[in-house]
N, C-alpha and C. Protein backbone atom coordinates (compact mmCIF):
# COMPACT_ATOMS: atom_id res chain seq x y z
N UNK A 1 5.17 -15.14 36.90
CA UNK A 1 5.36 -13.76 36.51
C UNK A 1 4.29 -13.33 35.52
N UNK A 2 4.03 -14.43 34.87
CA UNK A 2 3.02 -14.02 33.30
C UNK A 2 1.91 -14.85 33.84
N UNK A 3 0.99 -14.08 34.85
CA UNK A 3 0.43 -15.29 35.23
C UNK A 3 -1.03 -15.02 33.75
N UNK A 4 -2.27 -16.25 33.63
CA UNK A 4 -3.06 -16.03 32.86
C UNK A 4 -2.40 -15.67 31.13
N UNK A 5 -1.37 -15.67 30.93
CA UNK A 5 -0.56 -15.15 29.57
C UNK A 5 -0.89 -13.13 29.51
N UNK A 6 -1.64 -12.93 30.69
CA UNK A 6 -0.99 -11.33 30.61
C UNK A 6 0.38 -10.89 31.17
N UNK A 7 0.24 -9.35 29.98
CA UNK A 7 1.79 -9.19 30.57
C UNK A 7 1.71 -8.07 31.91
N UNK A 8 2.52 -8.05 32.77
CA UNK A 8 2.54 -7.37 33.95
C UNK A 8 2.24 -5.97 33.45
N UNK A 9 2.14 -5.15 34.59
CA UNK A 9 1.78 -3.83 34.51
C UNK A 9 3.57 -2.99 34.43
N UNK A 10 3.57 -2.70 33.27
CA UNK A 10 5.33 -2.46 33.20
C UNK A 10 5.98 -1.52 34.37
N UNK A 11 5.24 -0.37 34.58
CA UNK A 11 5.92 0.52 35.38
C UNK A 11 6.22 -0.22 36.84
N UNK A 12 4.66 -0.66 37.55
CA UNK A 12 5.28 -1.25 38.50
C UNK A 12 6.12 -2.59 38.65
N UNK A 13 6.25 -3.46 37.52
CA UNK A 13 7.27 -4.54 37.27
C UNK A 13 8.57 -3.60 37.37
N UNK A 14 8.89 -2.96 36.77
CA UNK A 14 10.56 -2.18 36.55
C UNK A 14 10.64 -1.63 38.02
N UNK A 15 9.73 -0.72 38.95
CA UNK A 15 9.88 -0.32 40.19
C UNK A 15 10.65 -2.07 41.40
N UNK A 16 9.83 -2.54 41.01
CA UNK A 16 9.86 -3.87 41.73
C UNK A 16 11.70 -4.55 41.17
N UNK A 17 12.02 -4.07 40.03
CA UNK A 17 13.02 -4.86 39.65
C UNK A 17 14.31 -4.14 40.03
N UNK A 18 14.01 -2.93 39.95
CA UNK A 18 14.77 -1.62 40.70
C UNK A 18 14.82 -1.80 41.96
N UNK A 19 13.72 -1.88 42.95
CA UNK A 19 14.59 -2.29 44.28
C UNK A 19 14.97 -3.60 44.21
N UNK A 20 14.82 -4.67 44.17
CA UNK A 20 15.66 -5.57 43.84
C UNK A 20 17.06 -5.54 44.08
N UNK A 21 16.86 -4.69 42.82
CA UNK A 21 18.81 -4.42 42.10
C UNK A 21 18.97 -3.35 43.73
N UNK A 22 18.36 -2.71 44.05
CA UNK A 22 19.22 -1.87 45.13
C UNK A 22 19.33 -2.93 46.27
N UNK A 23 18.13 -3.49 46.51
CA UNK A 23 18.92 -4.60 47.83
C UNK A 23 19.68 -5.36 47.16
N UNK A 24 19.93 -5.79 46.56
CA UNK A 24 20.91 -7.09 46.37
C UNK A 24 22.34 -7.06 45.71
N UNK A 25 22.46 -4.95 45.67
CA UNK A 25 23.72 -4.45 45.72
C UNK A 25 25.46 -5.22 45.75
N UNK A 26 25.05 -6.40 46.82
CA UNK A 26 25.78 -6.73 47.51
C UNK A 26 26.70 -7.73 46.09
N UNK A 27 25.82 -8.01 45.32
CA UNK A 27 25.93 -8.94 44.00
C UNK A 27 27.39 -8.40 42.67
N UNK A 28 26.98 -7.28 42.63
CA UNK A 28 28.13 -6.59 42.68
C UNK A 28 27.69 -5.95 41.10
N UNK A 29 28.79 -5.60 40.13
CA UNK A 29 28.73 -5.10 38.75
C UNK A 29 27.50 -5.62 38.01
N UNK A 30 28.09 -6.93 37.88
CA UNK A 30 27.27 -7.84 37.34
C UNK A 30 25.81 -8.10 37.32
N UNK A 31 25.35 -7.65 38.32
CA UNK A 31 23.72 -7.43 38.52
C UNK A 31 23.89 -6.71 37.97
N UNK A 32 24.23 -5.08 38.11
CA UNK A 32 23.73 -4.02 38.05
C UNK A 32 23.96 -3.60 36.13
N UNK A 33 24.82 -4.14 35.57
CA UNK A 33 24.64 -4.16 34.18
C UNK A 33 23.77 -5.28 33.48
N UNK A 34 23.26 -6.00 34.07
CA UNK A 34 22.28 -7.51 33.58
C UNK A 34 20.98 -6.36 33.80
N UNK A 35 20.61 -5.83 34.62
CA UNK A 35 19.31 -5.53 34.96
C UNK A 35 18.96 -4.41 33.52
N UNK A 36 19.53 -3.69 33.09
CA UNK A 36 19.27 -2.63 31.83
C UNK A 36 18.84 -3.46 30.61
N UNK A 37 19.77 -4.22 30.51
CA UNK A 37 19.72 -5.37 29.53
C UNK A 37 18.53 -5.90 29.47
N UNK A 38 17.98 -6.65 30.84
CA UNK A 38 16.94 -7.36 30.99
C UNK A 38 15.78 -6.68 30.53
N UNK A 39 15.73 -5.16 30.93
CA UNK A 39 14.48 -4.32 31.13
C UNK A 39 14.28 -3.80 29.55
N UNK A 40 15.46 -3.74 28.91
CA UNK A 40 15.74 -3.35 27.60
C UNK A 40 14.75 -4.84 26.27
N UNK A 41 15.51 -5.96 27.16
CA UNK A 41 14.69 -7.03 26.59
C UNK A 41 12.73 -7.01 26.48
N UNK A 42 12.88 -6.44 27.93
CA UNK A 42 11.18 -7.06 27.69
C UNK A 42 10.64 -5.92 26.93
N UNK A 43 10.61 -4.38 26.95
CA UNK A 43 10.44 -3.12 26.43
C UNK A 43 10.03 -3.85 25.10
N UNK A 44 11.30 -4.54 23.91
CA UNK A 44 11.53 -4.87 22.82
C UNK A 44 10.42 -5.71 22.31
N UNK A 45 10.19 -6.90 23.52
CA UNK A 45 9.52 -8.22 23.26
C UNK A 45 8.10 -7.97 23.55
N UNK A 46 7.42 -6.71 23.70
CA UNK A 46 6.50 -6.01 24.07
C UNK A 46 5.08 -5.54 22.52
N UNK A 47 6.27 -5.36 21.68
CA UNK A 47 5.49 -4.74 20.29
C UNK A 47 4.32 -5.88 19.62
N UNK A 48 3.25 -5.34 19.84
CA UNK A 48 2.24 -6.46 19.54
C UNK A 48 2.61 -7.07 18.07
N UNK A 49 1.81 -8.43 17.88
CA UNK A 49 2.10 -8.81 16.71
C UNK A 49 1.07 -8.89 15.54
N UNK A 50 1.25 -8.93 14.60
CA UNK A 50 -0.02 -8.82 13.35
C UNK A 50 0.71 -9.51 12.73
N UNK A 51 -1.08 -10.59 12.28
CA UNK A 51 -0.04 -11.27 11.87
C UNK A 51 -2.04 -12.29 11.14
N UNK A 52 -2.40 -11.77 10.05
CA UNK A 52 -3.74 -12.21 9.73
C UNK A 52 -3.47 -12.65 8.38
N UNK A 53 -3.88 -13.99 8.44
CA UNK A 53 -3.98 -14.85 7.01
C UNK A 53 -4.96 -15.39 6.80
N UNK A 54 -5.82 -14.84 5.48
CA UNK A 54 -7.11 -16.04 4.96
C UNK A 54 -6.85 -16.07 3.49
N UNK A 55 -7.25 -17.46 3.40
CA UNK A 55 -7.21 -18.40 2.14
C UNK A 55 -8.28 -18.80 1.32
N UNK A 56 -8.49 -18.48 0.65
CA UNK A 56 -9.08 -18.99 -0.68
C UNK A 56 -10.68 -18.12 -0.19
N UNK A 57 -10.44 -16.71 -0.40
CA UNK A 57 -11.12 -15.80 0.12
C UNK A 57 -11.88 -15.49 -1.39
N UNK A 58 -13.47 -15.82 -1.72
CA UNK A 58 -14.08 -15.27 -3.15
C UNK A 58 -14.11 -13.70 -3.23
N UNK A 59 -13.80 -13.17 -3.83
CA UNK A 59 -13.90 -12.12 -4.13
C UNK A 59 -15.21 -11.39 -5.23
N UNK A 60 -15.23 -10.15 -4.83
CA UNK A 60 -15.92 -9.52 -5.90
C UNK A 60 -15.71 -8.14 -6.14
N UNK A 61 -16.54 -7.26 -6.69
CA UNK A 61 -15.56 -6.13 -6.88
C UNK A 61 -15.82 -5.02 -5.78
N UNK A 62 -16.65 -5.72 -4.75
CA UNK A 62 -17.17 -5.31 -3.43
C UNK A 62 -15.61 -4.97 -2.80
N UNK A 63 -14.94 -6.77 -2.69
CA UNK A 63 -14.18 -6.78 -2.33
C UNK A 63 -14.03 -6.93 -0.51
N UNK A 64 -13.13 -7.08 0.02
CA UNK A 64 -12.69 -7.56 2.12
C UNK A 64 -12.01 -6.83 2.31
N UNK A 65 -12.29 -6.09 3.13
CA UNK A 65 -11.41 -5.21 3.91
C UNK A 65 -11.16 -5.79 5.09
N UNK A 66 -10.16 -5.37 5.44
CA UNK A 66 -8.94 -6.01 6.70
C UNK A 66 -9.16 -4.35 7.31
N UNK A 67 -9.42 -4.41 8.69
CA UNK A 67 -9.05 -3.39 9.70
C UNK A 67 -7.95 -3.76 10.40
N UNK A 68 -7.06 -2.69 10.48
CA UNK A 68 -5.76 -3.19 11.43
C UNK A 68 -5.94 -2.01 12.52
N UNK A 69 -5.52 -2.38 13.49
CA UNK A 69 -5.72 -1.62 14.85
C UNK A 69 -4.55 -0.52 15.14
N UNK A 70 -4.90 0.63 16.02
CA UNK A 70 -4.05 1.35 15.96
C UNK A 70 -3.13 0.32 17.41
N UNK A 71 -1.66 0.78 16.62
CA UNK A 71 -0.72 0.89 17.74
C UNK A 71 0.08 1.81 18.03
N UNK A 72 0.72 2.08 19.22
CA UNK A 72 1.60 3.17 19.85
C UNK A 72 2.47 3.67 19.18
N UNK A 73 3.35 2.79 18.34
CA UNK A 73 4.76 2.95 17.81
C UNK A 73 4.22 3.19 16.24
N UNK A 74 4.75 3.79 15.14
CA UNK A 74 4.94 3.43 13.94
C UNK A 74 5.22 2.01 13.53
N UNK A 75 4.61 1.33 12.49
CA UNK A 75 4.98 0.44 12.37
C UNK A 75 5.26 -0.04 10.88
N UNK A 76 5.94 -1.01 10.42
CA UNK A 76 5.67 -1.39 8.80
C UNK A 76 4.85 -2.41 8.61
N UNK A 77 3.98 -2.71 7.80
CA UNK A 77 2.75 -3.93 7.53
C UNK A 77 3.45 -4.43 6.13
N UNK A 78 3.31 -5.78 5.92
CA UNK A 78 3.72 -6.54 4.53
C UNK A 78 2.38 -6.88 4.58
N UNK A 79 1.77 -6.61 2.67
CA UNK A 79 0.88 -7.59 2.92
C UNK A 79 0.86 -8.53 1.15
N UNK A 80 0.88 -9.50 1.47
CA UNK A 80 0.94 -10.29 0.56
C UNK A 80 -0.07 -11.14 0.16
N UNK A 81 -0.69 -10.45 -1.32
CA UNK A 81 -2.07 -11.52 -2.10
C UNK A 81 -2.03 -12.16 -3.43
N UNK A 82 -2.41 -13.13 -3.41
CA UNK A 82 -2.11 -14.40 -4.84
C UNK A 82 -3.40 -14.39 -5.02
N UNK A 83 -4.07 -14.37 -6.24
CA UNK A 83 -5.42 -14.44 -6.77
C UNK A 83 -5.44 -15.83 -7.91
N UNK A 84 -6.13 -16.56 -8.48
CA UNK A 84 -6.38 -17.55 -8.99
C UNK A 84 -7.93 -17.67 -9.71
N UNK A 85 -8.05 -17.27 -10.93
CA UNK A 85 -9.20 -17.24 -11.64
C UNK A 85 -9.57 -15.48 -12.04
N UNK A 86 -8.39 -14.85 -11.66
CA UNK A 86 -8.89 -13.35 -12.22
C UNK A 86 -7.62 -12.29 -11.33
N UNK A 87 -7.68 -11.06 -11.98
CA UNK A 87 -6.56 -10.15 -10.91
C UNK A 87 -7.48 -9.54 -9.73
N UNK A 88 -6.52 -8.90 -9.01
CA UNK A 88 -6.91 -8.01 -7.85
C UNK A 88 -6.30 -6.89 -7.85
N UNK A 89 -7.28 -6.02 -6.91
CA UNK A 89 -6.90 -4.70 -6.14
C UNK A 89 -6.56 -4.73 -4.99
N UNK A 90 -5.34 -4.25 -4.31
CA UNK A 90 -4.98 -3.71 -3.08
C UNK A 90 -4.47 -2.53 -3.00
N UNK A 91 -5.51 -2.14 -1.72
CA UNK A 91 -5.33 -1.02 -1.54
C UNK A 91 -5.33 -0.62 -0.09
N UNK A 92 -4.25 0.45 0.67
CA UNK A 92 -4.22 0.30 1.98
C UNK A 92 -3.96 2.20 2.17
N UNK A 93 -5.03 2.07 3.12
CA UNK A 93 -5.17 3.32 3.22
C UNK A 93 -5.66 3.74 4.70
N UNK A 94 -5.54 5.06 5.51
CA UNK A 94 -5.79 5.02 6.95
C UNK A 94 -6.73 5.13 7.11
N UNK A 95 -7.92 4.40 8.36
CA UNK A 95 -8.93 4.54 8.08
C UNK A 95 -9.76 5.33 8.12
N UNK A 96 -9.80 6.57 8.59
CA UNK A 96 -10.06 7.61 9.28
C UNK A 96 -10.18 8.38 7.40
N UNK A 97 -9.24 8.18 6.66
CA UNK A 97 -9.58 8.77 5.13
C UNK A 97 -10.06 8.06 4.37
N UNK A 98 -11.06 6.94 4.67
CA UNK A 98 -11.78 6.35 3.99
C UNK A 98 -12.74 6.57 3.08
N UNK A 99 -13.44 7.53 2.54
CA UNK A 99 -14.24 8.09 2.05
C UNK A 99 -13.48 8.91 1.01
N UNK A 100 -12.57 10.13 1.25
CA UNK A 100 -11.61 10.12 -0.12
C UNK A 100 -10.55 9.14 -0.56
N UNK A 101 -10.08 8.31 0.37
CA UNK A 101 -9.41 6.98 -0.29
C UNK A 101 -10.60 6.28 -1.35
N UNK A 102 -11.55 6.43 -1.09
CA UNK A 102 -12.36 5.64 -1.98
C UNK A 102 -12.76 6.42 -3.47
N UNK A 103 -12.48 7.79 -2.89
CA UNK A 103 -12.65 8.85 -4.12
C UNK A 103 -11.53 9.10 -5.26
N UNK A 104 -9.91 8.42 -4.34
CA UNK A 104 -8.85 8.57 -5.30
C UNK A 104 -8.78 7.69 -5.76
N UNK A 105 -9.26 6.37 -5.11
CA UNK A 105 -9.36 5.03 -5.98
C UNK A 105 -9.88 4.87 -7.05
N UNK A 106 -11.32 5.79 -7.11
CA UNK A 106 -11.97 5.77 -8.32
C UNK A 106 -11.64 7.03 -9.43
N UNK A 107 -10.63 7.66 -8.78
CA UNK A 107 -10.22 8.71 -9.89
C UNK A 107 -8.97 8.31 -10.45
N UNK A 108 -8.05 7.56 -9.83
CA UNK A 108 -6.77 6.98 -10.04
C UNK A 108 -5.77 7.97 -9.44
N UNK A 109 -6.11 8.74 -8.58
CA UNK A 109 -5.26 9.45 -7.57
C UNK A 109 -4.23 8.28 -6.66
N UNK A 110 -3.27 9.13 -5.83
CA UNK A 110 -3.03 8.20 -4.62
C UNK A 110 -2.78 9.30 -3.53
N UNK A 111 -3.44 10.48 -3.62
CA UNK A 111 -3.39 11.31 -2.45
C UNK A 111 -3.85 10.59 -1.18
N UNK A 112 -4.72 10.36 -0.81
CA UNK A 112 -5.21 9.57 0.55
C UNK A 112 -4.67 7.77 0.48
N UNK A 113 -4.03 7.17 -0.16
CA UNK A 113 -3.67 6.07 -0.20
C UNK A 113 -2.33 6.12 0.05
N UNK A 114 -2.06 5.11 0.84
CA UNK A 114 -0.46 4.94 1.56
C UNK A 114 0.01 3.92 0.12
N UNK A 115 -0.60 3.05 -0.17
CA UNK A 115 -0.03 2.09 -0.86
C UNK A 115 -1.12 1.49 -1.78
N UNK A 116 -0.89 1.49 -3.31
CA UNK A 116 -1.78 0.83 -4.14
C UNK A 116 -1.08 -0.63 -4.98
N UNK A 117 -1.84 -1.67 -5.33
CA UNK A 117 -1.93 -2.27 -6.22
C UNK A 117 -2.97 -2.59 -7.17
N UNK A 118 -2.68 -2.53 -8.61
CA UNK A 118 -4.05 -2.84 -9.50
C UNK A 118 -3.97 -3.39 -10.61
N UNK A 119 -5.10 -4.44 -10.68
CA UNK A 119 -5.11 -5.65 -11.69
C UNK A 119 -3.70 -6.65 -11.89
N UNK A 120 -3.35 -6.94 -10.73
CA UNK A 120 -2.38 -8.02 -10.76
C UNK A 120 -3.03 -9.25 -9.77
N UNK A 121 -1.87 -10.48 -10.74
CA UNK A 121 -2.50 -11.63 -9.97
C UNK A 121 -2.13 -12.30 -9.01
N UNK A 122 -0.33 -11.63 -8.35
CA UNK A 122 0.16 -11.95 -7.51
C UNK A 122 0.88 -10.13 -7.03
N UNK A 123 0.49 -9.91 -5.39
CA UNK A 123 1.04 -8.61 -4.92
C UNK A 123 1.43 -8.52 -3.92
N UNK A 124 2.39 -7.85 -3.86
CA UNK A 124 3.35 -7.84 -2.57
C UNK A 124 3.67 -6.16 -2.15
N UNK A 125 3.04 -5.69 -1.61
CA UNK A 125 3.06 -4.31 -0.65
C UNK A 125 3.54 -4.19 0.74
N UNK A 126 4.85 -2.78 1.22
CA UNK A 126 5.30 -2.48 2.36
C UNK A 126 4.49 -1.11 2.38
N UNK A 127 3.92 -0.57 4.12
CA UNK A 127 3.20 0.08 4.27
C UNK A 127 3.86 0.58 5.42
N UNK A 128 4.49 1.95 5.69
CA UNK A 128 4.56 2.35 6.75
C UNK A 128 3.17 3.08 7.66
N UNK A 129 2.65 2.82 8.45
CA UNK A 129 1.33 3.22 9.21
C UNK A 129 1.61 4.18 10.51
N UNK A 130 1.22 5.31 10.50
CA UNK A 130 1.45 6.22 11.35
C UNK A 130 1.42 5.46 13.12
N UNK A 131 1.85 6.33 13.74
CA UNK A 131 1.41 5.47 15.64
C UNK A 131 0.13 5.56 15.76
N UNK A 132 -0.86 5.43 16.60
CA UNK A 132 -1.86 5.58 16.83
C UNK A 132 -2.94 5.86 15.95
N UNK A 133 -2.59 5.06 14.91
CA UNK A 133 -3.58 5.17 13.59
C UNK A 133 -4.52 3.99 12.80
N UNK A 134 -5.67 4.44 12.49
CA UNK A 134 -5.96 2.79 12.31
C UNK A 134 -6.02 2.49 10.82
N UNK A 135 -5.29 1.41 10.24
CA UNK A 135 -5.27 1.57 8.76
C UNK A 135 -6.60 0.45 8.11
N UNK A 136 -6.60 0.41 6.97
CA UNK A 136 -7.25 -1.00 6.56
C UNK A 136 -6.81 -1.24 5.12
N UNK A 137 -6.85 -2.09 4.89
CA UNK A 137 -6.50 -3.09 3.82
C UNK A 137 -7.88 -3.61 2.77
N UNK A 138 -7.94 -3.46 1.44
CA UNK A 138 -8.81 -3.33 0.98
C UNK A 138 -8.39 -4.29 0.16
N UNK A 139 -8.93 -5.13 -0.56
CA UNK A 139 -8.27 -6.27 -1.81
C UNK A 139 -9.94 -6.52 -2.30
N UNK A 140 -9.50 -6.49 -3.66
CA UNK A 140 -10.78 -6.81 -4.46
C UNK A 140 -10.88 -7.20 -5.66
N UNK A 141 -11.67 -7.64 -6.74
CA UNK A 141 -11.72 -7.97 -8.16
C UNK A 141 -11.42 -7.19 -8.73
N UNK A 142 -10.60 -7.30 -9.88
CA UNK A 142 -10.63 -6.23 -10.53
C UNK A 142 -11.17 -5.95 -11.77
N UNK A 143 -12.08 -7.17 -11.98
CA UNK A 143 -13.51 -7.17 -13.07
C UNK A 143 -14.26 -8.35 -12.66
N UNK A 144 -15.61 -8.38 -13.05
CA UNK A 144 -16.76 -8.82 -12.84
C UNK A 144 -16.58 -10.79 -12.20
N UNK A 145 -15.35 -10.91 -13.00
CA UNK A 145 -14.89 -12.68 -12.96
C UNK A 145 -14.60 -12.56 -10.98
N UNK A 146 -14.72 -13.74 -10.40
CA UNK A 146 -14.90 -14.04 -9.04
C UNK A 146 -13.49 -14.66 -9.02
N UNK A 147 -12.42 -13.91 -8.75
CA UNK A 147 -11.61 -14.56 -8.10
C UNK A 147 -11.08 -15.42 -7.01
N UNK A 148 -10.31 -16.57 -6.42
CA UNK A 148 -10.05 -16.48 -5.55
C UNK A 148 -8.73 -16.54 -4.77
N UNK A 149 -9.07 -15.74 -3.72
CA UNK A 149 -7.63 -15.13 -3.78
C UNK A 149 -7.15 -15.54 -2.06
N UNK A 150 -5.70 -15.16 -1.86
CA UNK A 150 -4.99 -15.89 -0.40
C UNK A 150 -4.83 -14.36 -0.12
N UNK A 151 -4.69 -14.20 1.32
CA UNK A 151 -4.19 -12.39 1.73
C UNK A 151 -3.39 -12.96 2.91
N UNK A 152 -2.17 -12.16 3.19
CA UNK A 152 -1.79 -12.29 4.16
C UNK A 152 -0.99 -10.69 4.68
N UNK A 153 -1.70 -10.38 5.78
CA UNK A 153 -1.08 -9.02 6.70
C UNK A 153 -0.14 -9.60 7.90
N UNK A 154 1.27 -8.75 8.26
CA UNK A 154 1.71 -9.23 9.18
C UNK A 154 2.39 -7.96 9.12
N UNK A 155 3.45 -8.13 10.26
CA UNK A 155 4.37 -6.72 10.67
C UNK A 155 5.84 -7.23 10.47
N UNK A 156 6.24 -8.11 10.24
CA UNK A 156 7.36 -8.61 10.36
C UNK A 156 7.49 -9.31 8.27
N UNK A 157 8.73 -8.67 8.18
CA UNK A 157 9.26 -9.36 6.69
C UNK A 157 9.32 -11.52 6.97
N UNK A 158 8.87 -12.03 5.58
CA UNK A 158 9.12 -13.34 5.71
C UNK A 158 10.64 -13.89 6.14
């Protein structure tokens, strides 16, 4: 069914599973309430996953940005960073307002920023991200000392 680890083409998988269920009628209730269920399952098991961790990442006050990709649905992002030898900045903002995200950052606004952290040495941020939007994730020094620091983005709580 999954041949290669792609997933089928949904519409015509559900057409295909639909006649099915009409020939095999004969099966009785029991098909015909399993099949919603089933189709309900894969719909669910469908939502891509994010899920990016790097470790012992040097920092400077340049700082790594993380691009996260747009997806269909709204989604929530956790992202969780531990620094070691100095604090950090996180900052997550859509990417498309990148240029005044970078302008409220340096004014201490949070108009164009979904979510800030600053000068801490351990941070833990929830980010709701519009559908079809592409966000990024910004983490950086938050003075001249070279930290180094762990980041981890995912979509799902620990």
């Amino acid at each position: 069914m999954f041949r290669d680890g792609k997933l089928p083409n949904l519409p015509v998988f559900f057409r295909q599973v639909r006649k099915l269920a009409a020939t095999n009628h004969q099966q009785g209730p029991t098909m015909r309430r399993l099949l919603p269920c089933l189709m309900l399952a894969l719909l669910v098991g469908c939502s891509p996953k994010l899920n990016i961790e790097k470790k012992l990442i040097e920092l400077s006050t340049d700082g790594v940005t993380f691009e996260l990709q747009p997806v269909k649905a709204e989604q929530k992002i956790y992202v969780d960073a531990t620094a070691t030898g100095g604090n950090i900045d996180v900052y997550i903002y859509l990417t498309k307002n990148k240029a005044a995200a970078e302008k409220d950052i340096f004014a201490k606004k949070n108009d164009n920023l979904i979510e800030r952290a600053e000068d801490k040495e351990s941070v833990s941020l929830q980010a709701t991200i519009p559908a079809n939007e592409e966000a990024s994730v910004w983490v950086k020094a938050t003075k001249l000392n070279k930290p180094t620091a762990s980041v981890e983005i995912r979509n799902k709580p620990k």
